[in-house]
PDB file of N, CA and C in Angstrom:
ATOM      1  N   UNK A   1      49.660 103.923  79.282  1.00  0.00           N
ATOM      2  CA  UNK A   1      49.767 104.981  80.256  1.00  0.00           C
ATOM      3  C   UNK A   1      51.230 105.186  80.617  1.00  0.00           C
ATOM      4  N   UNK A   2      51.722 106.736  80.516  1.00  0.00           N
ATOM      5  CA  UNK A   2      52.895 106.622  80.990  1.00  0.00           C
ATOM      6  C   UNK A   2      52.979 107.025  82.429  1.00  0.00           C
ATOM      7  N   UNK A   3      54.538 106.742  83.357  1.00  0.00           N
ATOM      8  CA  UNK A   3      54.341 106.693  84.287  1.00  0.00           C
ATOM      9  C   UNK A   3      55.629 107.225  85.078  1.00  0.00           C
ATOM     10  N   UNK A   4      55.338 108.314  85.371  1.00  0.00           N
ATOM     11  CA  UNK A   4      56.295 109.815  85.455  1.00  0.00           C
ATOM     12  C   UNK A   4      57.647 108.995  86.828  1.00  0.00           C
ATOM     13  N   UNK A   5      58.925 109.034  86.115  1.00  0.00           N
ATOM     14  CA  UNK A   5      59.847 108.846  86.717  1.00  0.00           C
ATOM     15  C   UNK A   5      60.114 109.496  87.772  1.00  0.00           C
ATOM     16  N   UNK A   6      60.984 108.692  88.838  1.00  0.00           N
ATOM     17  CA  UNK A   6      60.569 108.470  90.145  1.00  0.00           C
ATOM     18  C   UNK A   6      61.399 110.019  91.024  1.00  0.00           C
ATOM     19  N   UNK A   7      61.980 110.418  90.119  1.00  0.00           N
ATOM     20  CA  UNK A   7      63.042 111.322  90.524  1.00  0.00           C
ATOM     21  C   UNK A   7      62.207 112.863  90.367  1.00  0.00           C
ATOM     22  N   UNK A   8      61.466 112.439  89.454  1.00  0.00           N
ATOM     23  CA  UNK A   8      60.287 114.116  89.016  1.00  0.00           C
ATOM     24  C   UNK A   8      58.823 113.513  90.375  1.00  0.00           C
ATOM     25  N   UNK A   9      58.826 113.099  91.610  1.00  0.00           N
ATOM     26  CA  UNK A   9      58.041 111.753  92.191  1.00  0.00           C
ATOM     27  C   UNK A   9      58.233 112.862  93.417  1.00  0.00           C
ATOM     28  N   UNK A  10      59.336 112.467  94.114  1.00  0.00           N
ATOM     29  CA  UNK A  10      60.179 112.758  95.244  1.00  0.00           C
ATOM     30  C   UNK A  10      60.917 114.252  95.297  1.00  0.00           C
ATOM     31  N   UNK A  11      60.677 114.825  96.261  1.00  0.00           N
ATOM     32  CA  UNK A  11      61.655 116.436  96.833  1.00  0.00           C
ATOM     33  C   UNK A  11      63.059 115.786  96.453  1.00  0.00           C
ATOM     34  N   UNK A  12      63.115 117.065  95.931  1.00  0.00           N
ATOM     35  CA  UNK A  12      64.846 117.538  95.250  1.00  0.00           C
ATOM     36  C   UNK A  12      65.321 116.980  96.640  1.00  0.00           C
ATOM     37  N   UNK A  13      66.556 116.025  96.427  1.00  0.00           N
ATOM     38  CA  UNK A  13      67.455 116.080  97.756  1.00  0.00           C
ATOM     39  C   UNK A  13      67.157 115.300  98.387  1.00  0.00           C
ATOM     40  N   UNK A  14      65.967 113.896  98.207  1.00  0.00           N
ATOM     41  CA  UNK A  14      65.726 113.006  98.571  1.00  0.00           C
ATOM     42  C   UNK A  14      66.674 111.961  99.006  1.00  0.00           C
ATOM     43  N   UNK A  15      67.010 111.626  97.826  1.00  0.00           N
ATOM     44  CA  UNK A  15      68.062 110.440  97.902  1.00  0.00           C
ATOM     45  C   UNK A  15      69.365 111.020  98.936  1.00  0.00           C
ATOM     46  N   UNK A  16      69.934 111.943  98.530  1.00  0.00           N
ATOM     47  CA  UNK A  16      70.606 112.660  99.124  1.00  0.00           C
ATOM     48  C   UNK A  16      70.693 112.507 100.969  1.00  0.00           C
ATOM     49  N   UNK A  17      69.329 112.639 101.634  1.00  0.00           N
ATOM     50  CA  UNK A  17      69.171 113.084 103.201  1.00  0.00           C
ATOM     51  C   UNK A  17      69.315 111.517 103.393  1.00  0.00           C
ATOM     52  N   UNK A  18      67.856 110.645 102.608  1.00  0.00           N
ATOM     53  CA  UNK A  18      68.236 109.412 102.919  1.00  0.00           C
ATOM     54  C   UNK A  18      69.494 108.475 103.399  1.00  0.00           C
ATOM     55  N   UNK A  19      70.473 109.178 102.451  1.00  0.00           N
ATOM     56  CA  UNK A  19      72.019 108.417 102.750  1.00  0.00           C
ATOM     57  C   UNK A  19      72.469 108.902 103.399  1.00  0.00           C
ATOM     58  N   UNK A  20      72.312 110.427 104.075  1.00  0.00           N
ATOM     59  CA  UNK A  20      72.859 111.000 105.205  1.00  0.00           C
ATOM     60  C   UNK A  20      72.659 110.562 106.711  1.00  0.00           C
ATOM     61  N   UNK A  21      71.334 110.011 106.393  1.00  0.00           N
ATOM     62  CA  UNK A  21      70.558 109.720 107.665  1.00  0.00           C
ATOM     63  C   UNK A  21      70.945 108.817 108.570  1.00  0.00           C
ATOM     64  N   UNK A  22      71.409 107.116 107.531  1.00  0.00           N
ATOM     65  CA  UNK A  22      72.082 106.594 108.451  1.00  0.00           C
ATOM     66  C   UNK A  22      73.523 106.763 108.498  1.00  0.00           C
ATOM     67  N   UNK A  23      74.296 107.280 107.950  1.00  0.00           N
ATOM     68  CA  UNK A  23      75.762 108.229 108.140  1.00  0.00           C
ATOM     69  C   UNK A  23      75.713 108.240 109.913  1.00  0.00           C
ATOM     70  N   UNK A  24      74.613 109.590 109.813  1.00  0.00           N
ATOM     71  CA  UNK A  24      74.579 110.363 110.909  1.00  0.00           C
ATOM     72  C   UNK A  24      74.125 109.496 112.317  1.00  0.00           C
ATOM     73  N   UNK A  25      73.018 108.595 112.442  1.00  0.00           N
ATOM     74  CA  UNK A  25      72.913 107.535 113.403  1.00  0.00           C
ATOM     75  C   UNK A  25      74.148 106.586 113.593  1.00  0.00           C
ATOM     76  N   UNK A  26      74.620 106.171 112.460  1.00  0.00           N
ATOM     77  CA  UNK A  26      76.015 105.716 113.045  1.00  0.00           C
ATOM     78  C   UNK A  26      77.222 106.350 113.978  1.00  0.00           C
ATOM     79  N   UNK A  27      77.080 107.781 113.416  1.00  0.00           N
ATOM     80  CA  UNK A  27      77.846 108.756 114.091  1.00  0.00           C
ATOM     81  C   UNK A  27      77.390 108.864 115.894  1.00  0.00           C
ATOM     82  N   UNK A  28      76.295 108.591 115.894  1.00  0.00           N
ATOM     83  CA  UNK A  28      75.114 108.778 117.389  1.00  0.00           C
ATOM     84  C   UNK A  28      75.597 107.475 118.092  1.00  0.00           C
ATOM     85  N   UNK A  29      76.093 106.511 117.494  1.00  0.00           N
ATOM     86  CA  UNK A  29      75.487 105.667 117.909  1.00  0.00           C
ATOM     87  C   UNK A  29      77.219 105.109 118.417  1.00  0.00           C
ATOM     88  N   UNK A  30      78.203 105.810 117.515  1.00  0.00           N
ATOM     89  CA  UNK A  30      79.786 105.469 117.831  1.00  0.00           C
ATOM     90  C   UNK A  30      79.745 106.318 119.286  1.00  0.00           C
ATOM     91  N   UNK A  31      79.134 107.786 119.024  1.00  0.00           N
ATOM     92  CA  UNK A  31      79.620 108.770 120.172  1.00  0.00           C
ATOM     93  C   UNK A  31      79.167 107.754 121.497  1.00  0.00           C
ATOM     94  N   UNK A  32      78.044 107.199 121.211  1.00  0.00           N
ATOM     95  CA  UNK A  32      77.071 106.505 122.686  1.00  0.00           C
ATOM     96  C   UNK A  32      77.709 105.289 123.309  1.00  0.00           C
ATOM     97  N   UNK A  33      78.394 104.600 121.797  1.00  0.00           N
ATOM     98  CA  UNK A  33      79.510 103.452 122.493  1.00  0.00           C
ATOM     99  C   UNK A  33      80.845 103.732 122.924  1.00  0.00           C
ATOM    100  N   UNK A  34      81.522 105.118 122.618  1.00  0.00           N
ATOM    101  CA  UNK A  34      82.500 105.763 123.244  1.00  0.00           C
ATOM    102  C   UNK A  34      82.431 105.771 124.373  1.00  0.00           C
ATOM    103  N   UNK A  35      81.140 106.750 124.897  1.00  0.00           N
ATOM    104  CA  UNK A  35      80.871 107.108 126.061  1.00  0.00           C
ATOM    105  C   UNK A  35      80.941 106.134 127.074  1.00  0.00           C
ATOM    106  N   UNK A  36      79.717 105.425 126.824  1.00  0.00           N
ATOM    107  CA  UNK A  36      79.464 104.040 127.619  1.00  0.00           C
ATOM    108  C   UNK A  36      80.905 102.470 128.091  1.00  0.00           C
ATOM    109  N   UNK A  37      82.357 102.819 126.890  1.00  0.00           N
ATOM    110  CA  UNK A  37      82.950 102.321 126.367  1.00  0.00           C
ATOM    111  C   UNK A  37      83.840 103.071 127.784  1.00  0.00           C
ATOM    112  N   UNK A  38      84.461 104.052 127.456  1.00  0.00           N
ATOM    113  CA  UNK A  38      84.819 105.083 128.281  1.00  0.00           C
ATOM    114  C   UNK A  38      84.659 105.483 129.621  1.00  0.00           C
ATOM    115  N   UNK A  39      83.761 105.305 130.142  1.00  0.00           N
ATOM    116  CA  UNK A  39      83.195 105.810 131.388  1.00  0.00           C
ATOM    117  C   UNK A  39      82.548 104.875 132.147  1.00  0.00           C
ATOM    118  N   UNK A  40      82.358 104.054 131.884  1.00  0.00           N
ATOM    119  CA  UNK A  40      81.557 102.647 132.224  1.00  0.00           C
ATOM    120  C   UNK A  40      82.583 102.138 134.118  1.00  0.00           C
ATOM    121  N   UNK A  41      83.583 102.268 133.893  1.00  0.00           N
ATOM    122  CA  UNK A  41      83.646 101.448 135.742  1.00  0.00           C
ATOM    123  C   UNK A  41      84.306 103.035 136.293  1.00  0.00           C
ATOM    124  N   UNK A  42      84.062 104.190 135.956  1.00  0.00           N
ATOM    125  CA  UNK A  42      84.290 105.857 136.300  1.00  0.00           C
ATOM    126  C   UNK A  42      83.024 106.034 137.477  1.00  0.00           C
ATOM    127  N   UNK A  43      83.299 106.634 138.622  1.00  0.00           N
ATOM    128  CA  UNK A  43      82.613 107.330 139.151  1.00  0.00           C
ATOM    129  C   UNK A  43      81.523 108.344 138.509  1.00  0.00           C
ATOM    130  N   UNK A  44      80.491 108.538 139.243  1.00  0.00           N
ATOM    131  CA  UNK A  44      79.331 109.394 138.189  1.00  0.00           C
ATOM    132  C   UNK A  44      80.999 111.156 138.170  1.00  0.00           C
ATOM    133  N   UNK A  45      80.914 111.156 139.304  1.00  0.00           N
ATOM    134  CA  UNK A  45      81.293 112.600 139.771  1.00  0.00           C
ATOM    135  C   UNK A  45      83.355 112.008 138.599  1.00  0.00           C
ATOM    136  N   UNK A  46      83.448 111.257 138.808  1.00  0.00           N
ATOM    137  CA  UNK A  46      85.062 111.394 137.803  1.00  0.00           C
ATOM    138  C   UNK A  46      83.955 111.355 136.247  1.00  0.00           C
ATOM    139  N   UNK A  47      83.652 111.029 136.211  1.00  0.00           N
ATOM    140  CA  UNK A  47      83.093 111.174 134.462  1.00  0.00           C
ATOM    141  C   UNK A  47      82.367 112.486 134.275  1.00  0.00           C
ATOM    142  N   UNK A  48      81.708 112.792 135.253  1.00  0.00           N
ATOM    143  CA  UNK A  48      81.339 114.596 134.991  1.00  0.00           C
ATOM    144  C   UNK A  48      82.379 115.305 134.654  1.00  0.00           C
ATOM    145  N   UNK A  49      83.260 115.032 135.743  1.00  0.00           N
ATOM    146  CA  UNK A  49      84.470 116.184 135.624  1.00  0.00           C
ATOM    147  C   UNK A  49      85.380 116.071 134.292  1.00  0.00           C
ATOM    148  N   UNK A  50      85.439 114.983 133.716  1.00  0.00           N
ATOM    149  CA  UNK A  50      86.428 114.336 132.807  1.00  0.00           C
ATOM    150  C   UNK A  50      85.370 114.999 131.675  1.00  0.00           C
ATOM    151  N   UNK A  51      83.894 115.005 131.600  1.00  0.00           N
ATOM    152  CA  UNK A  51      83.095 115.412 130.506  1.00  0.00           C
ATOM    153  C   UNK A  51      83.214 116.976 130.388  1.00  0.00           C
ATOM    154  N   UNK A  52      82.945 117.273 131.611  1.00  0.00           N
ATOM    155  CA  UNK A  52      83.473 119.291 131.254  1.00  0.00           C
ATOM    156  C   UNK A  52      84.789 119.323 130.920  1.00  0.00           C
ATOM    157  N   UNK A  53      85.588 119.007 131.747  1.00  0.00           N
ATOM    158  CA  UNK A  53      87.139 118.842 130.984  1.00  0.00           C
ATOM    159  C   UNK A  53      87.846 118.911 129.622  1.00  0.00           C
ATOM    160  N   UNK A  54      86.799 118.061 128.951  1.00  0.00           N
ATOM    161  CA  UNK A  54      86.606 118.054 127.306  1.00  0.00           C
ATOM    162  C   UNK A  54      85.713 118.828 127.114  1.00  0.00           C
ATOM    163  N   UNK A  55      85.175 119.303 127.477  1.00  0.00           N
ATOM    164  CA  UNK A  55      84.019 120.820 126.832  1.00  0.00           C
ATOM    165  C   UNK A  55      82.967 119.762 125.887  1.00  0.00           C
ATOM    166  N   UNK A  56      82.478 118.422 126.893  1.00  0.00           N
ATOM    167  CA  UNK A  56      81.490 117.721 126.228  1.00  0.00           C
ATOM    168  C   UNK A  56      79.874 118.312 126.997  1.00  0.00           C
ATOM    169  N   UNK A  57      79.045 118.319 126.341  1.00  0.00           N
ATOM    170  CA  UNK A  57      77.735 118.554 126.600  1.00  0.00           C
ATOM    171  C   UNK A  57      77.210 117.639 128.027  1.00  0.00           C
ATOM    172  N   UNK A  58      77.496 117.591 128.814  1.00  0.00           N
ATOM    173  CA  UNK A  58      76.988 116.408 130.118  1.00  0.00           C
ATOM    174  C   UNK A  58      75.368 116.158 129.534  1.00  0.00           C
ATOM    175  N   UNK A  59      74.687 116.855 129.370  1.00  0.00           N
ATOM    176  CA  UNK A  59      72.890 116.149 129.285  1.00  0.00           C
ATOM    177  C   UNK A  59      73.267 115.489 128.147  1.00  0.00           C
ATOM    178  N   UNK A  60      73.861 115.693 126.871  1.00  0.00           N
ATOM    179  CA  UNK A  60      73.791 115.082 125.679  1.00  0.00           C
ATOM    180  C   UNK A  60      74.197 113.548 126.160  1.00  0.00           C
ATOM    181  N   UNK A  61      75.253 113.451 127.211  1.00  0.00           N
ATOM    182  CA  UNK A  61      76.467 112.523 126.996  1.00  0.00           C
ATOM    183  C   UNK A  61      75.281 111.570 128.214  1.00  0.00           C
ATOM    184  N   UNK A  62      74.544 112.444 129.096  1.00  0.00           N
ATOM    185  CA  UNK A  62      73.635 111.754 129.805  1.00  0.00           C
ATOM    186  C   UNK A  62      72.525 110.893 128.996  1.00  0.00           C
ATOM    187  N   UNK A  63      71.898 111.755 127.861  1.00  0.00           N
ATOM    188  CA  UNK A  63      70.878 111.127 127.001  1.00  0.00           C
ATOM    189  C   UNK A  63      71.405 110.195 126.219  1.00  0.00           C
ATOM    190  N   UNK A  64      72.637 110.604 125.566  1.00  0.00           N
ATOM    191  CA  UNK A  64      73.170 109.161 124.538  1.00  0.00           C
ATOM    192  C   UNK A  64      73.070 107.825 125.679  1.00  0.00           C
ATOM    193  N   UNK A  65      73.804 107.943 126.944  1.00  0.00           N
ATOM    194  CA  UNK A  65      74.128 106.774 127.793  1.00  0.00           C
ATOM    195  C   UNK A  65      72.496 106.181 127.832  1.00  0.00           C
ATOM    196  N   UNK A  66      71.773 106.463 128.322  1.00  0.00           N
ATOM    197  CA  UNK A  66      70.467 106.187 128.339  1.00  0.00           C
ATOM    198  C   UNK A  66      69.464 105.893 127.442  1.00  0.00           C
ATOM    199  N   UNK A  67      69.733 106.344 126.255  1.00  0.00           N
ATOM    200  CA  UNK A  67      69.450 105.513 124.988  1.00  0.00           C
ATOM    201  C   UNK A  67      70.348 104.528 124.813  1.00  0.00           C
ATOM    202  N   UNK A  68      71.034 104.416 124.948  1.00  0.00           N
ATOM    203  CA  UNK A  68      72.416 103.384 124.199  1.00  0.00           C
ATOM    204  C   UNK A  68      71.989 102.249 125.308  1.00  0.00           C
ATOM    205  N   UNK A  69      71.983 102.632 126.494  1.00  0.00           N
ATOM    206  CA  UNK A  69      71.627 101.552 127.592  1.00  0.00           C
ATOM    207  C   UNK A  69      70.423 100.931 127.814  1.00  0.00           C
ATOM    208  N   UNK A  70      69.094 101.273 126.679  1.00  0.00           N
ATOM    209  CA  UNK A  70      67.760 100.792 126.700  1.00  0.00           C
ATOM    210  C   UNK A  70      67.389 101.605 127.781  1.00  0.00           C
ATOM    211  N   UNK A  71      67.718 102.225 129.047  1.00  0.00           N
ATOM    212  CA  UNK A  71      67.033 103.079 130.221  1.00  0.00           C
ATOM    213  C   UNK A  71      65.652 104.143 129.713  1.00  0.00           C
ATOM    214  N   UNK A  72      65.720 104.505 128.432  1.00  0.00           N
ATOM    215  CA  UNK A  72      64.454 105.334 127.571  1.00  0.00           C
ATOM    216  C   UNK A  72      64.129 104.803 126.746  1.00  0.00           C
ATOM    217  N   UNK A  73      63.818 103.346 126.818  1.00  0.00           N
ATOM    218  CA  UNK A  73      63.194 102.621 125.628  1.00  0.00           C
ATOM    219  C   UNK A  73      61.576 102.462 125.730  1.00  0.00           C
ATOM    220  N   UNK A  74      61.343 102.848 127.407  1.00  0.00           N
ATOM    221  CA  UNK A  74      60.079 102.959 127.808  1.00  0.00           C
ATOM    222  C   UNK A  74      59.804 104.177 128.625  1.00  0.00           C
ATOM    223  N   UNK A  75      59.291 105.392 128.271  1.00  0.00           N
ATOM    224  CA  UNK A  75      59.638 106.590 129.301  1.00  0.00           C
ATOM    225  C   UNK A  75      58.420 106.800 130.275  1.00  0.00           C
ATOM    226  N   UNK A  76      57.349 105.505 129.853  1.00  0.00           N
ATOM    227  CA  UNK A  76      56.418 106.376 131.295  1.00  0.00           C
ATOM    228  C   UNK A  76      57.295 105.412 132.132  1.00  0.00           C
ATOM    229  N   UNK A  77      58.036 103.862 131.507  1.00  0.00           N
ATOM    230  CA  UNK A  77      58.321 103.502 133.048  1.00  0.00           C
ATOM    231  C   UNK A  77      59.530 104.617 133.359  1.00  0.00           C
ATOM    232  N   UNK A  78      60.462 104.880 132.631  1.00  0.00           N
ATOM    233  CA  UNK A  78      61.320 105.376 133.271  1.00  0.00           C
ATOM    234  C   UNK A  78      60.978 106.999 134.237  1.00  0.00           C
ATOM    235  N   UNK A  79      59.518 107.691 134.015  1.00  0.00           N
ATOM    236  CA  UNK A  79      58.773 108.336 134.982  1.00  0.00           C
ATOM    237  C   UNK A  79      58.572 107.853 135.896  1.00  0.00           C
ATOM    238  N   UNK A  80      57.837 106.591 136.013  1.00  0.00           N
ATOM    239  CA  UNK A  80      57.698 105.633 137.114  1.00  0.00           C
ATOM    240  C   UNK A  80      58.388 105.586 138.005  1.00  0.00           C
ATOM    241  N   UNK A  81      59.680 105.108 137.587  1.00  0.00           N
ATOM    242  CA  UNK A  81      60.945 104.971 138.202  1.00  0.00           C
ATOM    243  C   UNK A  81      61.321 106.350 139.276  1.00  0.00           C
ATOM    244  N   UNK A  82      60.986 107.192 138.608  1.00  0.00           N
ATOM    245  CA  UNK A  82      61.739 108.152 139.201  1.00  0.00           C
ATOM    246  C   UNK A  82      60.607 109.014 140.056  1.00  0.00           C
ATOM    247  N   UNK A  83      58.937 108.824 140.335  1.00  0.00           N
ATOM    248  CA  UNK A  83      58.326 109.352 140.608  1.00  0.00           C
ATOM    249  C   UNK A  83      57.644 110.283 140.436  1.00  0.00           C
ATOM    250  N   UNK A  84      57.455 110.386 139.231  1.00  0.00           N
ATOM    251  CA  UNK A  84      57.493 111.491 138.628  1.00  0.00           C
ATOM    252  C   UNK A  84      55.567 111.546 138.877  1.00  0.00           C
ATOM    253  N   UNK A  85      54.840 112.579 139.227  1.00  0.00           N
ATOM    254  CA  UNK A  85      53.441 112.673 138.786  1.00  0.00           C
ATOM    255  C   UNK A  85      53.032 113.732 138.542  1.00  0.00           C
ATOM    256  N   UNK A  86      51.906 114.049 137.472  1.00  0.00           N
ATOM    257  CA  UNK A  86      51.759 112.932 137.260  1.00  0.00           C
ATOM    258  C   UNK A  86      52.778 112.147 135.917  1.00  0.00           C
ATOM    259  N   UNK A  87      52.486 111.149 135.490  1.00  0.00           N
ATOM    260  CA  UNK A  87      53.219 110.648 134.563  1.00  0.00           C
ATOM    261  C   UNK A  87      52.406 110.856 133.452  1.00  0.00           C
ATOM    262  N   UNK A  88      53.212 111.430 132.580  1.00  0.00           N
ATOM    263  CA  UNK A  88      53.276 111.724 130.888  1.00  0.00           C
ATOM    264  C   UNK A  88      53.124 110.539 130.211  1.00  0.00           C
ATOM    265  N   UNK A  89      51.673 110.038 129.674  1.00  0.00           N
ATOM    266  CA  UNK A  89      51.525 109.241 128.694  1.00  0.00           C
ATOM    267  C   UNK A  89      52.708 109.204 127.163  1.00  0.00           C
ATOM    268  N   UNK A  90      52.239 110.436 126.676  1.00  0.00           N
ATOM    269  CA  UNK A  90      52.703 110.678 125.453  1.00  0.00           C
ATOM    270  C   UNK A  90      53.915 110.707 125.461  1.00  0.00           C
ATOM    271  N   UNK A  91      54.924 109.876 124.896  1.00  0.00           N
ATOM    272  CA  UNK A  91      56.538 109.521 124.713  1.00  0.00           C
ATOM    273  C   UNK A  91      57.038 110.986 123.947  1.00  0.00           C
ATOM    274  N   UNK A  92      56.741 111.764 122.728  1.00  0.00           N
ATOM    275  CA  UNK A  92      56.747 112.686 122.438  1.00  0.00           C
ATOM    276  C   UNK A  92      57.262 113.282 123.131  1.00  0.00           C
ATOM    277  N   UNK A  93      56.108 113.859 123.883  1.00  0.00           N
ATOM    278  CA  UNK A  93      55.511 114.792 124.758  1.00  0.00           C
ATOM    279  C   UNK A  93      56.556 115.067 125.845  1.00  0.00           C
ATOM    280  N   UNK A  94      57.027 114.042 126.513  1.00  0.00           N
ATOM    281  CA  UNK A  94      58.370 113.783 127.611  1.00  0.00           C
ATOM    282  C   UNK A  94      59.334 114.174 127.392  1.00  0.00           C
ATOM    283  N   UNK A  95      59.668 113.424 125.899  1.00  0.00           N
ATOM    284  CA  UNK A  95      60.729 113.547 125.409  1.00  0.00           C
ATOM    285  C   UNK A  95      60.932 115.339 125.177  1.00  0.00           C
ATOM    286  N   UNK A  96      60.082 115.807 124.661  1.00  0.00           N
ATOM    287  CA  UNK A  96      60.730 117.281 124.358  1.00  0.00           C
ATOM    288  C   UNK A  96      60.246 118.417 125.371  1.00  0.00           C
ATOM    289  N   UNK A  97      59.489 117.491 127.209  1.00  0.00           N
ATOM    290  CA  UNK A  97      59.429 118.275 128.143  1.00  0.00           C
ATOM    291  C   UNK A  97      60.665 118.908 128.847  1.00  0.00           C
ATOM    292  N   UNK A  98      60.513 119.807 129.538  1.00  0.00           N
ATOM    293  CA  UNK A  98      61.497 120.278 130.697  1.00  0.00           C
ATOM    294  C   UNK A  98      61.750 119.505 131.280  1.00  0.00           C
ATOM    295  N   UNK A  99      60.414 118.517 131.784  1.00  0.00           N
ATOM    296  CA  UNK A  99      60.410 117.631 133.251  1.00  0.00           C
ATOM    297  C   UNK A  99      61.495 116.349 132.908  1.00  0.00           C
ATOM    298  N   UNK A 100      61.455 116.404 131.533  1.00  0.00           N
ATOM    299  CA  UNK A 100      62.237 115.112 130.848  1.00  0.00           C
ATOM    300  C   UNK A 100      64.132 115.307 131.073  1.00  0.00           C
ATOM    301  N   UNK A 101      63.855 116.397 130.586  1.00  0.00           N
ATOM    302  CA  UNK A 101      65.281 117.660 130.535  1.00  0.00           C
ATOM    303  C   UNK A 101      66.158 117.534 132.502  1.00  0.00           C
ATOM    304  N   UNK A 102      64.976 117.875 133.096  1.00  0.00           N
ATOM    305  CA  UNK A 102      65.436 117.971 134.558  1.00  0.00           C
ATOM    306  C   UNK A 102      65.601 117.025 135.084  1.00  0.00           C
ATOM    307  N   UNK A 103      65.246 115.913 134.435  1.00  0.00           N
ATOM    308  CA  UNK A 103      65.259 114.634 135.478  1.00  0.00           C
ATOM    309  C   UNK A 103      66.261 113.755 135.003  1.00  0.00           C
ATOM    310  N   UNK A 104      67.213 114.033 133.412  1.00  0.00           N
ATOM    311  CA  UNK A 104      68.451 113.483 133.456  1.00  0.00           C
ATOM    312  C   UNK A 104      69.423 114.365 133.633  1.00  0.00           C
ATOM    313  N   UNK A 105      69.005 115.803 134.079  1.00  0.00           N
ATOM    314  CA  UNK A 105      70.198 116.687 134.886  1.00  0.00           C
ATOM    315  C   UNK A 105      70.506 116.178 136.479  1.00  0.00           C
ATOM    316  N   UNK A 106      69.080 116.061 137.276  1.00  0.00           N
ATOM    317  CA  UNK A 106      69.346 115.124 138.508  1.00  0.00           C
ATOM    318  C   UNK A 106      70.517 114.183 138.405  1.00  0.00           C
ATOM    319  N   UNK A 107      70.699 113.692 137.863  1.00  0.00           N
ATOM    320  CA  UNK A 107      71.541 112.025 137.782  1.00  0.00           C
ATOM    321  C   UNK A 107      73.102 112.989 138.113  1.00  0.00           C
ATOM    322  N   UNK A 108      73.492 114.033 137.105  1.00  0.00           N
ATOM    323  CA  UNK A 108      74.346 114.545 137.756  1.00  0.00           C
ATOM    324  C   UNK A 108      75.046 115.591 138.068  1.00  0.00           C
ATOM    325  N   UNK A 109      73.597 116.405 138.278  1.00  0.00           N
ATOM    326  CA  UNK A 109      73.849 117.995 139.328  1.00  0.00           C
ATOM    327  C   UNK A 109      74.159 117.855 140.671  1.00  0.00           C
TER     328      UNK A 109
END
């Protein structure tokens, strides 16, 4: 029996994204230790200002810190935390809500 090579197997561009993929998490993951690296003994309100200053994204630079810091490693607790009800089972679901969106703009609107 023959047994059709692995490249006629897999979408054109496979190998390709694969090696991009962790490229690009490294890239996530330098910006998140910058940040955290950077801003870490800064006032919330001096690191806002210093983040528009640079024409950086504040929610992005809010979400990297909070991944990078384990704070969304669990998001109904981190609903919990913040009171949220009711609380959103589905991690998904949070993650690509508004309510998710608004509640790391709180931290510093």
């Amino acid at each position: 029996m023959l047994v059709p090579a692995v490249s006629h197997v897999l979408p054109l561009g496979f190998g390709r994204q694969k090696s991009a993929v962790p490229d690009h998490l490294g890239e996530i993951i330098d910006d998140a230790e910058t940040l955290v690296d950077g801003f870490d003994d800064e006032s919330l309100e001096d690191a806002v200002a210093e983040l528009r200053r640079r024409n950086v994204d504040v929610l992005r630079a809010r979400f990297l810190w909070g991944w990078y810091d384990g704070e969304l490693d669990d998001l109904v607790l981190f609903q919990q935390r913040r009171g949220a009800t009711p609380v959103e089972p589905w991690w998904a679901d949070y993650l690509l809500s508004d309510a998710f969106h608004e509640a790391l703009r709180r931290d510093y609107a």
